[in-house]
C-alpha atoms as a PDB file:
ATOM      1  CA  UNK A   1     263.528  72.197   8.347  1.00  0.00           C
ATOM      2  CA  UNK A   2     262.028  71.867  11.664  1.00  0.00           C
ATOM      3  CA  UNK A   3     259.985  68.597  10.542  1.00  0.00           C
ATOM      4  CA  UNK A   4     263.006  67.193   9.166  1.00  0.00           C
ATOM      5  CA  UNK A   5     265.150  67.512  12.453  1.00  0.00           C
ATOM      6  CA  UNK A   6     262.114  66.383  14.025  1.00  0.00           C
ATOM      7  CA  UNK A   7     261.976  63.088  11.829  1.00  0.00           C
ATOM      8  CA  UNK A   8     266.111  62.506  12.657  1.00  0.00           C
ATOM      9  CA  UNK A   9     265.234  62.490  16.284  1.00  0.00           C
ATOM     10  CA  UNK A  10     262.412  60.141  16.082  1.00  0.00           C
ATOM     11  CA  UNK A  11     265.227  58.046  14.125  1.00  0.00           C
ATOM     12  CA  UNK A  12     267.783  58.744  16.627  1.00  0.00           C
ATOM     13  CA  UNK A  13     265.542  57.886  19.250  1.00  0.00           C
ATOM     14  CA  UNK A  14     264.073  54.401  17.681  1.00  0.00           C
ATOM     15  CA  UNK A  15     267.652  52.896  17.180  1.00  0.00           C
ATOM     16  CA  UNK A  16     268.584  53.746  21.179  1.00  0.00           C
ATOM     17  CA  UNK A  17     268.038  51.770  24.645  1.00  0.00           C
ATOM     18  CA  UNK A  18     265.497  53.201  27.037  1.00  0.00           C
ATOM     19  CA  UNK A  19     269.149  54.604  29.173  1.00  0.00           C
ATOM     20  CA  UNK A  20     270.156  56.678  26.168  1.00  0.00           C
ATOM     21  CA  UNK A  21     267.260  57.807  25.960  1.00  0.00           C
ATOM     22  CA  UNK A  22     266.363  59.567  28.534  1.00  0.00           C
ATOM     23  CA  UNK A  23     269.863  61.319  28.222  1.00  0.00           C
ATOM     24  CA  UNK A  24     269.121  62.092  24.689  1.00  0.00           C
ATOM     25  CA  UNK A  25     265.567  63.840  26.129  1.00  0.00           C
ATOM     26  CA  UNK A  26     267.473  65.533  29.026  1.00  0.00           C
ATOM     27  CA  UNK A  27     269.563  67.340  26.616  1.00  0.00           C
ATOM     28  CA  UNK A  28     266.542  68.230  24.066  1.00  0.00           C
ATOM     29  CA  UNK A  29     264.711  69.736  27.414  1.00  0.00           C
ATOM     30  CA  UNK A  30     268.080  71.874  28.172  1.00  0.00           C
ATOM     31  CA  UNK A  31     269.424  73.351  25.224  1.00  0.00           C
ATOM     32  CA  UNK A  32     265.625  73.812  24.241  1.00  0.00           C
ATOM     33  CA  UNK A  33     266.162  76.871  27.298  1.00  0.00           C
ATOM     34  CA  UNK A  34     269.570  77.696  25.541  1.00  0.00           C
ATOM     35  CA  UNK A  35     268.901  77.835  21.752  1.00  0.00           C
ATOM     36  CA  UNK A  36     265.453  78.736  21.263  1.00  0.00           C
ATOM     37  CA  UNK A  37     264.763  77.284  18.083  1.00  0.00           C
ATOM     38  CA  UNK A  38     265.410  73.631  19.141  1.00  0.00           C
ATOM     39  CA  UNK A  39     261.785  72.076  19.294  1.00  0.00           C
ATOM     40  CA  UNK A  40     261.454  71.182  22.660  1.00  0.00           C
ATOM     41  CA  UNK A  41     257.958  70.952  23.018  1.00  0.00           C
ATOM     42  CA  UNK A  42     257.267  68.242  20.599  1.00  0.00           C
ATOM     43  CA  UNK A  43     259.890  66.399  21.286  1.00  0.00           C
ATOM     44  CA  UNK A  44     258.606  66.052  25.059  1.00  0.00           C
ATOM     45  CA  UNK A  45     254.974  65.607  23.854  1.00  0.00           C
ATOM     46  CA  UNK A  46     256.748  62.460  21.674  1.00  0.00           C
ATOM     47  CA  UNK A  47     258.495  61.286  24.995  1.00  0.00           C
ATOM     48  CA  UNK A  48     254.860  60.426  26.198  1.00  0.00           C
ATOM     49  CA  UNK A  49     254.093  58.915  23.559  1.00  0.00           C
ATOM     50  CA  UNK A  50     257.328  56.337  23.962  1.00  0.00           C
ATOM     51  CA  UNK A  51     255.878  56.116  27.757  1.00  0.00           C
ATOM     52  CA  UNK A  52     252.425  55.149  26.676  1.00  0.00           C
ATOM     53  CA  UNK A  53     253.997  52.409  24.547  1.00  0.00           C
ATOM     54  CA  UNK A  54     256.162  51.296  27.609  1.00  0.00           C
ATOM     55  CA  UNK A  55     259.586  52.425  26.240  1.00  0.00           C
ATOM     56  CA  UNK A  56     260.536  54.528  28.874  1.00  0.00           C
ATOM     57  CA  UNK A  57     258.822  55.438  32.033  1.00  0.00           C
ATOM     58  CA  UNK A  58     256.172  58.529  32.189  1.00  0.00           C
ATOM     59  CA  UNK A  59     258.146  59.817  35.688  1.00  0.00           C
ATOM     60  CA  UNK A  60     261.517  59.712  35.464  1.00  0.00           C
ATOM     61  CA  UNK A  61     260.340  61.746  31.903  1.00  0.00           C
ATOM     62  CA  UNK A  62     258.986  64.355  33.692  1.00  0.00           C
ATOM     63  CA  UNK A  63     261.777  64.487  36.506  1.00  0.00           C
ATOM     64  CA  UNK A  64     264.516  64.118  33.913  1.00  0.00           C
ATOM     65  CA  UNK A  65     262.968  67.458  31.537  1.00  0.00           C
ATOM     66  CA  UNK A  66     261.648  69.193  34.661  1.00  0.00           C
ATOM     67  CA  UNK A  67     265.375  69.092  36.183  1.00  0.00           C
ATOM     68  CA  UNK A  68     266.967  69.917  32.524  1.00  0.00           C
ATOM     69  CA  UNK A  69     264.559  72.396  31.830  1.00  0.00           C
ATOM     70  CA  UNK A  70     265.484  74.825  35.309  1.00  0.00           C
ATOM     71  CA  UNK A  71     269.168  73.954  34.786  1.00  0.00           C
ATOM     72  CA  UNK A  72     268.759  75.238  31.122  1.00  0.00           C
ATOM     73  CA  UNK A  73     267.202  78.356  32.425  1.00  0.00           C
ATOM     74  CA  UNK A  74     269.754  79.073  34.835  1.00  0.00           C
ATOM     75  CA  UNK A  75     272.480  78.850  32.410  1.00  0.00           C
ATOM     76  CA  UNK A  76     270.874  81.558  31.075  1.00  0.00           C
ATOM     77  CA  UNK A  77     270.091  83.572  34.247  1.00  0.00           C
ATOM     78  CA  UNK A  78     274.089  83.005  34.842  1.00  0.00           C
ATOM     79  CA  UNK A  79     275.124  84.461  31.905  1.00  0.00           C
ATOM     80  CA  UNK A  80     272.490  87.425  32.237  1.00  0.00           C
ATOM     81  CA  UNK A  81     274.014  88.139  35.909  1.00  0.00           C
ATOM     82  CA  UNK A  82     277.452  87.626  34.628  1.00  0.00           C
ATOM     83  CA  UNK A  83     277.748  89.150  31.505  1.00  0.00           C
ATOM     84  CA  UNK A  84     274.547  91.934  32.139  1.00  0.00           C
ATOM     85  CA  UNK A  85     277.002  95.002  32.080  1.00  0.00           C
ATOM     86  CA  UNK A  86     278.861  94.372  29.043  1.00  0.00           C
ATOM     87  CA  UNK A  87     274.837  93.696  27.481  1.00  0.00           C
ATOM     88  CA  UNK A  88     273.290  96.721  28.804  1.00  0.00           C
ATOM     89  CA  UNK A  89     276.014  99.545  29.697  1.00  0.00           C
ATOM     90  CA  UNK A  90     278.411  98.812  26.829  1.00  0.00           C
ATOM     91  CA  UNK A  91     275.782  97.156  24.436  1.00  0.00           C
ATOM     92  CA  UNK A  92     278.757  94.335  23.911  1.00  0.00           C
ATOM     93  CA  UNK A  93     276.805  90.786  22.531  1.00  0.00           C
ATOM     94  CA  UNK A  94     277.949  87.986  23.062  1.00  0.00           C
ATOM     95  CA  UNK A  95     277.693  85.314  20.444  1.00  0.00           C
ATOM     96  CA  UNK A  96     275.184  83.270  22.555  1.00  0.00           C
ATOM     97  CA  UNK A  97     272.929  86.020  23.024  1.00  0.00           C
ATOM     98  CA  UNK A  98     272.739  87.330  19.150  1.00  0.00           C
ATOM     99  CA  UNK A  99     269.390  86.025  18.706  1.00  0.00           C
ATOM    100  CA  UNK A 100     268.039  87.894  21.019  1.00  0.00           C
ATOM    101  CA  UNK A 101     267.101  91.374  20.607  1.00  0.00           C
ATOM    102  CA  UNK A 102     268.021  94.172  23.426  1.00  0.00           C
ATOM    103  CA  UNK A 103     264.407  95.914  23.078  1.00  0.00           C
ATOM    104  CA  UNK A 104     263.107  92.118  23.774  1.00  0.00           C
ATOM    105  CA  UNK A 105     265.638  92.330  27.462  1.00  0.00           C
ATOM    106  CA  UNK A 106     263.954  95.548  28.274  1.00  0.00           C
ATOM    107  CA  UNK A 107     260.819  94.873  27.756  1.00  0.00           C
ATOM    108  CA  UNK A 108     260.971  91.749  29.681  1.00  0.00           C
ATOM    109  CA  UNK A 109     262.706  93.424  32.537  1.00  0.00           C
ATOM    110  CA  UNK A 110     259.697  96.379  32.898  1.00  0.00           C
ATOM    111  CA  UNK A 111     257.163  92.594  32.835  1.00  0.00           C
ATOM    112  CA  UNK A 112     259.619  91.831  36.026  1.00  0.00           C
ATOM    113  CA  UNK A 113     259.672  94.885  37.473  1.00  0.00           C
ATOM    114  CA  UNK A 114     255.571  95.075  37.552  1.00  0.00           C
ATOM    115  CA  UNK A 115     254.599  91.350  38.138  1.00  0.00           C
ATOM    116  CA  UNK A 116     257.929  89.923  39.844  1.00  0.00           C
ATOM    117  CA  UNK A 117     258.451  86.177  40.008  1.00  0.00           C
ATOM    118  CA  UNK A 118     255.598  85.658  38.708  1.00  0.00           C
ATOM    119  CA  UNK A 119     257.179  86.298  35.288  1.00  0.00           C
ATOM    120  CA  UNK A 120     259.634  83.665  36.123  1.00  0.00           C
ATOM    121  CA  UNK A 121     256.870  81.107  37.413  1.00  0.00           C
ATOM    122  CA  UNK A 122     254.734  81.662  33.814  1.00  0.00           C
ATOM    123  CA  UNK A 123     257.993  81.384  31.561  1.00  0.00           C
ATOM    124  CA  UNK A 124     257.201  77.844  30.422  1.00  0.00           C
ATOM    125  CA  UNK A 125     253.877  78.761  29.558  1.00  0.00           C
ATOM    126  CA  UNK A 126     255.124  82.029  27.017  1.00  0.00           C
ATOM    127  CA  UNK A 127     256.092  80.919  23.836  1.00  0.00           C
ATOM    128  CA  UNK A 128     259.149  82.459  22.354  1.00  0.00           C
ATOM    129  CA  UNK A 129     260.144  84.547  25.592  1.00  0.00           C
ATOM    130  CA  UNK A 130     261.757  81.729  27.883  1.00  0.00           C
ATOM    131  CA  UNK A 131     265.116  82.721  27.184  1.00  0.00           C
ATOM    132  CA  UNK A 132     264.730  85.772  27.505  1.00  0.00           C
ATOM    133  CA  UNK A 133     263.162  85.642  30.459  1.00  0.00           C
ATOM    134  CA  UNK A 134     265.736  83.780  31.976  1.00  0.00           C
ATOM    135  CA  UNK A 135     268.210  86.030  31.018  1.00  0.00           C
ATOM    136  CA  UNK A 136     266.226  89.196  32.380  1.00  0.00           C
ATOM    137  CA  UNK A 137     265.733  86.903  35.357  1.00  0.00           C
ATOM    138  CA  UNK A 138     269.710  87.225  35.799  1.00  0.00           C
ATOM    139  CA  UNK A 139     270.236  90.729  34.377  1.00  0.00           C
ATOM    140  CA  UNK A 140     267.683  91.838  37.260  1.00  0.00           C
ATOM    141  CA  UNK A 141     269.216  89.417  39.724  1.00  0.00           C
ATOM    142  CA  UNK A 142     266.559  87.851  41.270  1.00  0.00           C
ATOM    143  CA  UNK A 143     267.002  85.980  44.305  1.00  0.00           C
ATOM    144  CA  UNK A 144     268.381  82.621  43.377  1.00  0.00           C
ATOM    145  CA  UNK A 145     266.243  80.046  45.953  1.00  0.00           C
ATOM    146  CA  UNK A 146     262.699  81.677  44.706  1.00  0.00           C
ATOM    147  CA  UNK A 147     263.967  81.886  40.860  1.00  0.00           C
ATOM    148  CA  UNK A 148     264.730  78.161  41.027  1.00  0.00           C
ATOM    149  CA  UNK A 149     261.431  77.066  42.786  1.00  0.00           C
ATOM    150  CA  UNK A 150     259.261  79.288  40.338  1.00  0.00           C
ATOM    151  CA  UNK A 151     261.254  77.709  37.344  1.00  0.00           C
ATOM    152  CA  UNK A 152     260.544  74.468  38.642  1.00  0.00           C
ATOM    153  CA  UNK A 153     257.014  74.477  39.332  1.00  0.00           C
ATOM    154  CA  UNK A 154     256.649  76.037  35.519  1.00  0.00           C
ATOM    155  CA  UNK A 155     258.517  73.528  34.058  1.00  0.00           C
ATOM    156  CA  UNK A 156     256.789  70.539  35.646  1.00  0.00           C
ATOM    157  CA  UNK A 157     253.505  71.817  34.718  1.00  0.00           C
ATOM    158  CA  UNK A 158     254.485  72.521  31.477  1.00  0.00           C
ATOM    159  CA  UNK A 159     256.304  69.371  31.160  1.00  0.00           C
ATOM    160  CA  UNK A 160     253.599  67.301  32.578  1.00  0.00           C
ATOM    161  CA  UNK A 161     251.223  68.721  30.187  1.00  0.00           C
ATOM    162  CA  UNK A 162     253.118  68.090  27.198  1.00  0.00           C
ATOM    163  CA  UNK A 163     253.804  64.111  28.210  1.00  0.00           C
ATOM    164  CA  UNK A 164     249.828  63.765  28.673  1.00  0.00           C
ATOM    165  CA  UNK A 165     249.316  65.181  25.602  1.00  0.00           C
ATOM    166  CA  UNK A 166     251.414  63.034  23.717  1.00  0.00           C
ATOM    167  CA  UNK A 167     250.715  59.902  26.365  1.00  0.00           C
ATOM    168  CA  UNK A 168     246.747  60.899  25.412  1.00  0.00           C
ATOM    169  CA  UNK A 169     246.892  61.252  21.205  1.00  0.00           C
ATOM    170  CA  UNK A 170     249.291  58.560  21.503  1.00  0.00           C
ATOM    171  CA  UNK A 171     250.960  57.917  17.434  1.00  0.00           C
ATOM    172  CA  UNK A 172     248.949  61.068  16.110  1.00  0.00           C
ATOM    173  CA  UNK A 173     251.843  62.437  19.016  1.00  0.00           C
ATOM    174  CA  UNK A 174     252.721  64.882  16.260  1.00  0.00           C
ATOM    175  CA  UNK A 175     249.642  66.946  15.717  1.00  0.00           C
ATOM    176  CA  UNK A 176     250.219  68.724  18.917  1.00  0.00           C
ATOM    177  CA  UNK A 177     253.179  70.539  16.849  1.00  0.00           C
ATOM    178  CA  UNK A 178     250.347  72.318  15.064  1.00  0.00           C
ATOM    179  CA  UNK A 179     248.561  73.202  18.298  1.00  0.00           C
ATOM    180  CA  UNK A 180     251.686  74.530  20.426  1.00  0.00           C
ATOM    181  CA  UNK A 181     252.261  76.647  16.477  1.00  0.00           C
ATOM    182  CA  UNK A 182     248.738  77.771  17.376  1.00  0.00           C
ATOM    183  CA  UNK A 183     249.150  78.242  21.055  1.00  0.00           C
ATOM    184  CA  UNK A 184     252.299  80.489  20.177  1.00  0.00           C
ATOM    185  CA  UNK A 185     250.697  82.538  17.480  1.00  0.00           C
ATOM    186  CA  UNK A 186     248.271  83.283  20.331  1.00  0.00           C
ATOM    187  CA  UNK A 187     250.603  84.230  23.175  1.00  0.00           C
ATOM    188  CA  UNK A 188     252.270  86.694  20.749  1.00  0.00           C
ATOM    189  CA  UNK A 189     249.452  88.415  19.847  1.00  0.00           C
ATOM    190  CA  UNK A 190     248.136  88.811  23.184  1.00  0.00           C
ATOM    191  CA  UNK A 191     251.468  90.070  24.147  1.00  0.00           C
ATOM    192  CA  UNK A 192     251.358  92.067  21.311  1.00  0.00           C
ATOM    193  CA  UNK A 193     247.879  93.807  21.908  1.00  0.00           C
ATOM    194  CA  UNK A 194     249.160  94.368  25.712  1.00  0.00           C
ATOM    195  CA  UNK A 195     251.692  96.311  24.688  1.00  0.00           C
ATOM    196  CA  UNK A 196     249.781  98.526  22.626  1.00  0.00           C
ATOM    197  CA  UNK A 197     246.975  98.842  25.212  1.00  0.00           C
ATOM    198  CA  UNK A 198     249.459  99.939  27.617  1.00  0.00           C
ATOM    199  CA  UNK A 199     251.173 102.156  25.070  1.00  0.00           C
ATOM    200  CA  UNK A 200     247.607 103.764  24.632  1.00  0.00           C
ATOM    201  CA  UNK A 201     246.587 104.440  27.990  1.00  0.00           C
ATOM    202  CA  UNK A 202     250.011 105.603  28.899  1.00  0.00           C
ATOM    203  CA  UNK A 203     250.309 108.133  25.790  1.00  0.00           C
ATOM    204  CA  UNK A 204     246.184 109.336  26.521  1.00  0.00           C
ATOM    205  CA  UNK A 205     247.050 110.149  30.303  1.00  0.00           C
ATOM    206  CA  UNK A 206     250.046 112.423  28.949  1.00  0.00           C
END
């Protein structure tokens, strides 16, 4: 399923001028925040592949995802801080948030509560967890001015990783789907084994 949408973008994207483009790629990098299973990430690795070929230009890219990518998380940090009552006092969902399980929120909130913004400023770099960060981010309400730098200087990193990637492997762009599979699988786990070292040393010292 995922290759397939992948393969209609590529499609999409090789019947559009280099202006519609970048809109189409600004949109990827923000509902990518929103709807977690959109591939983002591959989709920006392919955008540096159209730069290497001269399609569009490797800079605006990154400028164009970076700035999509924080306003995508701060949708979400809006509707944590708007809508974090109703989630957590009254356990009412809302239909954008149904993907996202509550034990996921409060576990991500006790990561905030211990390690601060720099949660925020590694979201980009934790697979699977970016919207829920961003919605802890809000739930906790987090200063706004630090929140949006932090975002910012994760998602250009991130961003500016992915386009040399895909600038680098240039046609083979899509191989680095496997490797960000990989990367995930990874980031879970370690996740994973940190929660049940913590759980461990917690439930030995009691």
């Amino acid at each position: 399923m995922v290759e397939n949408f992948i393969q209609e973008f590529v499609d999409l994207i090789n019947a559009l001028p280099p202006l519609s483009i970048y809109t189409v790629f600004f949109l990827v990098a923000y509902f990518e925040n929103v709807i977690p299973p959109i591939p983002g990430d591959v989709l920006v690795a392919f955008g540096g592949y159209l730069a290497a070929e001269s399609v569009i230009g490797l800079v605006p890219m990154l400028l164009l995802t970076t700035i999509a990518s924080v306003l995508g998380f701060m949708s979400m940090y809006w509707i944590g801080s708007r809508w974090g009552t109703q989630i957590e006092l009254n356990n009412k969902r809302i239909w954008l948030l149904r993907f996202i399980p509550l034990k996921y929120i409060n576990k991500t909130r006790s990561w905030m509560q211990r390690w601060g913004m720099g949660v925020v400023l590694a979201n980009r770099f934790l697979a699977g967890t970016r919207s829920v960060i961003s919605l802890t981010a809000g739930l906790s309400h987090t200063r706004i001015t630090p929140t949006v730098i932090s975002s910012a200087i994760s998602s250009i990193l991130w961003n500016g990783i992915l386009l040399g990637f895909g600038w680098v492997v240039h046609e083979n762009w899509k191989v680095i789907g496997d490797y960000l599979s990989l990367y995930g699988k990874i980031i879970l786990a370690g996740i994973v084994l940190f929660i049940i070292v913590r759980g461990g040393i917690y439930y030995y010292r009691k």
